[in-house]
N, C-alpha and C. Protein backbone atom coordinates (compact mmCIF):
# COMPACT_ATOMS: atom_id res chain seq x y z
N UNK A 1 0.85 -1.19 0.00
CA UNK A 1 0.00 0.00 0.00
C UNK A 1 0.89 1.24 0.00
N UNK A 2 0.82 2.26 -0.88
CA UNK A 2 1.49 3.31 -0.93
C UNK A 2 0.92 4.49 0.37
N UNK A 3 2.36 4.66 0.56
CA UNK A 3 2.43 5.22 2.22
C UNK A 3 1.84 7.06 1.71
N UNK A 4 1.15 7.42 2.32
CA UNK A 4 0.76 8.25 2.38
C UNK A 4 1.71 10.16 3.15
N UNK A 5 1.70 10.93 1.86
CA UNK A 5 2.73 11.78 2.15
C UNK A 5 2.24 13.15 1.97
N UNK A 6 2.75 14.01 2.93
CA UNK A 6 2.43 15.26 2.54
C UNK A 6 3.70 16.32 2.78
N UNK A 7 3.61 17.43 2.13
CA UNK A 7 4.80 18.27 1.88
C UNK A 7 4.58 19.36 3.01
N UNK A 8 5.63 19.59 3.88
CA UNK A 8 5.96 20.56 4.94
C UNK A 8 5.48 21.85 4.22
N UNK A 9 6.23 22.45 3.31
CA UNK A 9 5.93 23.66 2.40
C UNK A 9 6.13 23.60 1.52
N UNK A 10 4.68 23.75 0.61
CA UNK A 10 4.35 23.42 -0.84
C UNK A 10 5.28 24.33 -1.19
N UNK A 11 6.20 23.98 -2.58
CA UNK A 11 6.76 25.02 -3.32
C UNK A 11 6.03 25.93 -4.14
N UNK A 12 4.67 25.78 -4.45
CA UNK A 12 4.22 26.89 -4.84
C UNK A 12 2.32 26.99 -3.77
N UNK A 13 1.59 27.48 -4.23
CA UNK A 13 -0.16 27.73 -3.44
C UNK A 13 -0.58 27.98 -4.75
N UNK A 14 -1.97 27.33 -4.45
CA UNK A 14 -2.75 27.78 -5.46
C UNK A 14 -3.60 29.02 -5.56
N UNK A 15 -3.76 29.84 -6.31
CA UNK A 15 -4.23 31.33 -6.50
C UNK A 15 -5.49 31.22 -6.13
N UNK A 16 -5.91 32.15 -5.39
CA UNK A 16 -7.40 32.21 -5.02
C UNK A 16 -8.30 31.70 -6.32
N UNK A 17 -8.57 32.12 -7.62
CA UNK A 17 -9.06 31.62 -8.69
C UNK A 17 -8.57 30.00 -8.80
N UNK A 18 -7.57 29.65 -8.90
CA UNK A 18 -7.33 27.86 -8.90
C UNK A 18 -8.18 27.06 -7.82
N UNK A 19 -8.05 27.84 -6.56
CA UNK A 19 -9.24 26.98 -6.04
C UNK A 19 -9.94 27.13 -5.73
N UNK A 20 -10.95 28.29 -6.21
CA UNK A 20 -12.14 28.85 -6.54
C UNK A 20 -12.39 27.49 -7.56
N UNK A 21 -11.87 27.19 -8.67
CA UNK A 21 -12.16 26.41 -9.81
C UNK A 21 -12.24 25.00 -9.21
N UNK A 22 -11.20 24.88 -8.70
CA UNK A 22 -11.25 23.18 -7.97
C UNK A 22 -12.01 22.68 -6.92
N UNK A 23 -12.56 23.78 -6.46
CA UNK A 23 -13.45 23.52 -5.52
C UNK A 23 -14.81 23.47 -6.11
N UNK A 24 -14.86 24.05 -7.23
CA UNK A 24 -16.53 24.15 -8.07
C UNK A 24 -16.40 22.93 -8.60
N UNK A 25 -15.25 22.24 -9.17
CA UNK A 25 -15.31 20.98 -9.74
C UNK A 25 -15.88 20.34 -8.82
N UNK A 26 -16.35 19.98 -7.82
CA UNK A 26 -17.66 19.14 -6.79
C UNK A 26 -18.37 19.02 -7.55
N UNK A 27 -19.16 20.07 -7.80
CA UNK A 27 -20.24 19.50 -8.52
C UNK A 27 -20.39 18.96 -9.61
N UNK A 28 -19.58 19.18 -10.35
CA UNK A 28 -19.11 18.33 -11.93
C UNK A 28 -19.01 16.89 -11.86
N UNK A 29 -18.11 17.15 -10.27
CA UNK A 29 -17.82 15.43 -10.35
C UNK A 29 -19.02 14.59 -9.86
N UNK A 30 -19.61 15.31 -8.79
CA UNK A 30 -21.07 14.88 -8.74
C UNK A 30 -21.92 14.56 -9.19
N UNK A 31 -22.25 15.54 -11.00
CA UNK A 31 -22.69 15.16 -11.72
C UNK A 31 -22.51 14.20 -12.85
N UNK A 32 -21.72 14.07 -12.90
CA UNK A 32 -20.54 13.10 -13.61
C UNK A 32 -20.56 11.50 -12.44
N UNK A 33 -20.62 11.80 -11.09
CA UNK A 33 -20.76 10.43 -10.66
C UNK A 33 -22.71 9.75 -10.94
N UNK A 34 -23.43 10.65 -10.88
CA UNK A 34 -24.62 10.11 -10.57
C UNK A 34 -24.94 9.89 -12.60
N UNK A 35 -24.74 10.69 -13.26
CA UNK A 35 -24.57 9.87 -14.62
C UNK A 35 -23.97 8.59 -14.97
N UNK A 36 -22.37 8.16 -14.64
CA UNK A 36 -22.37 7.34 -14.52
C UNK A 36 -23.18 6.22 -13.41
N UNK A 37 -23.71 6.16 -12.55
CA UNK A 37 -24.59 5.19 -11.84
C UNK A 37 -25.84 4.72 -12.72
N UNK A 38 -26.07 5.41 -13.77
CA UNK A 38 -27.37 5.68 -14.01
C UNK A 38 -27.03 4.34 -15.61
N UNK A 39 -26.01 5.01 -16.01
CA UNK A 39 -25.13 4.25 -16.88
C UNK A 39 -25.03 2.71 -16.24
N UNK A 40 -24.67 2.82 -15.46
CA UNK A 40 -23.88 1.32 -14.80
C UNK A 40 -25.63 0.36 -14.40
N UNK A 41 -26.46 1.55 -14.01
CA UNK A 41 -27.85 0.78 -13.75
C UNK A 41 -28.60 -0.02 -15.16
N UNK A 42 -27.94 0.54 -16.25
CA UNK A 42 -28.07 -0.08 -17.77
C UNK A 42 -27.58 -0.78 -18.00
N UNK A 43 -26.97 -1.25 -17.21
CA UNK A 43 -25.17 -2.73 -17.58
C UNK A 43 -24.72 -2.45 -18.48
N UNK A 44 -24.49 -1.11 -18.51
CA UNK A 44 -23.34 -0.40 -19.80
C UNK A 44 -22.31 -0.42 -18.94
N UNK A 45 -20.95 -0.86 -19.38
CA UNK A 45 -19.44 -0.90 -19.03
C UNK A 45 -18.84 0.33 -18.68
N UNK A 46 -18.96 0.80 -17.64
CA UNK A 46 -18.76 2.35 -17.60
C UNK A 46 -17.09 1.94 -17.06
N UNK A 47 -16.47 0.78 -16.79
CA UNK A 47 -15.31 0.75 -16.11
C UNK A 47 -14.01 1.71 -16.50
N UNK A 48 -13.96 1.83 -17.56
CA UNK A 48 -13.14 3.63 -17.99
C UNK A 48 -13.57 4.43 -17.25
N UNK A 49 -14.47 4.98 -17.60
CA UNK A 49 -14.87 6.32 -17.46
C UNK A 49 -14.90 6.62 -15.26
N UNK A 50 -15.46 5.08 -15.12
CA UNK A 50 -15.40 5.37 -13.58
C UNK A 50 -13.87 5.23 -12.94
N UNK A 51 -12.97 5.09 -13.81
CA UNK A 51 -11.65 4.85 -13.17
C UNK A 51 -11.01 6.07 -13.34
N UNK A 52 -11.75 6.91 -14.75
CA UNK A 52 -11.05 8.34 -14.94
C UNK A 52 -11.72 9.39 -13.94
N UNK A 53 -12.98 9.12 -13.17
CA UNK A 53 -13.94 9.65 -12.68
C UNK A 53 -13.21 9.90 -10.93
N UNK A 54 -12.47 8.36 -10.56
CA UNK A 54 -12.66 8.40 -9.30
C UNK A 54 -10.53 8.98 -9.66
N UNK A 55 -10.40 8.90 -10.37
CA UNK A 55 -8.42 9.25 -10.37
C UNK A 55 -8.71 11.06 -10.47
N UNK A 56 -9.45 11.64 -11.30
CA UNK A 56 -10.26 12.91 -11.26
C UNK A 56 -10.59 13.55 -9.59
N UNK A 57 -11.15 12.62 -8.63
CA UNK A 57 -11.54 12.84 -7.33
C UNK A 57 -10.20 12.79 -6.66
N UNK A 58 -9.21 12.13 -6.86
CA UNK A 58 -8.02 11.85 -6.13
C UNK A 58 -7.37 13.39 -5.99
N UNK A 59 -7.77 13.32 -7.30
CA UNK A 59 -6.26 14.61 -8.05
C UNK A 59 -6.62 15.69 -7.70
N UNK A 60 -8.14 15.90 -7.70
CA UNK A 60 -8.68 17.06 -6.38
C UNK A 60 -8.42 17.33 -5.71
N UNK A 61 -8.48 16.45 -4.81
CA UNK A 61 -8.27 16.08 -3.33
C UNK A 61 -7.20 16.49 -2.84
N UNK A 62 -5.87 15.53 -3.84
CA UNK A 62 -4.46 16.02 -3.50
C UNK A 62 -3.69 17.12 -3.42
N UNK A 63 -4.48 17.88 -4.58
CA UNK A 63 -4.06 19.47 -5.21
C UNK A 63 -4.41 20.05 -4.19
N UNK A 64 -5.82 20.08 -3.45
CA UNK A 64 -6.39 21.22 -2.60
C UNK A 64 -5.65 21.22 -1.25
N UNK A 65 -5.85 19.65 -1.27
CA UNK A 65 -5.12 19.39 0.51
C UNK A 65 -3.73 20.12 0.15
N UNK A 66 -2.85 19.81 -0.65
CA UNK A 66 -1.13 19.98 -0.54
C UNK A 66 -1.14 21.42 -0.81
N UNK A 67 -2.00 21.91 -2.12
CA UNK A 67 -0.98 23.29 -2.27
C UNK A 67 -2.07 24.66 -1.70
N UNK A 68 -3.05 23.91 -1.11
CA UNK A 68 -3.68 25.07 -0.27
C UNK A 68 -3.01 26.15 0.77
């Protein structure tokens, strides 16, 4: 399991506008998760799209937590 890391002091922060933007992406991804469900409730193969969906949620996550 990859050990989990965070940086003392980010070399750079993100600009009030960067995470103004990354933080609105919530709801995108929100909408984007409950489409795909809706998809997957069709036994359409959404297994792409939900792997680009939930690596999308990661990369959020990581950006806001580290270079906030």
């Amino acid at each position: 399991m990859a050990e989990k890391r965070r940086l003392d002091k980010p070399p750079v922060r993100l600009t009030p506008d960067a995470k103004n933007k990354l933080t609105d992406l919530s709801k995108d991804i929100e909408q984007a998760d409950i489409a795909l469900q809706l998809m997957e409730d069709l036994d359409m193969d959404m297994t792409e799209a939900r792997d680009k969906l939930n690596w999308a949620k990661k990369a959020r996550e990581m950006l806001l937590r580290e270079f906030s």
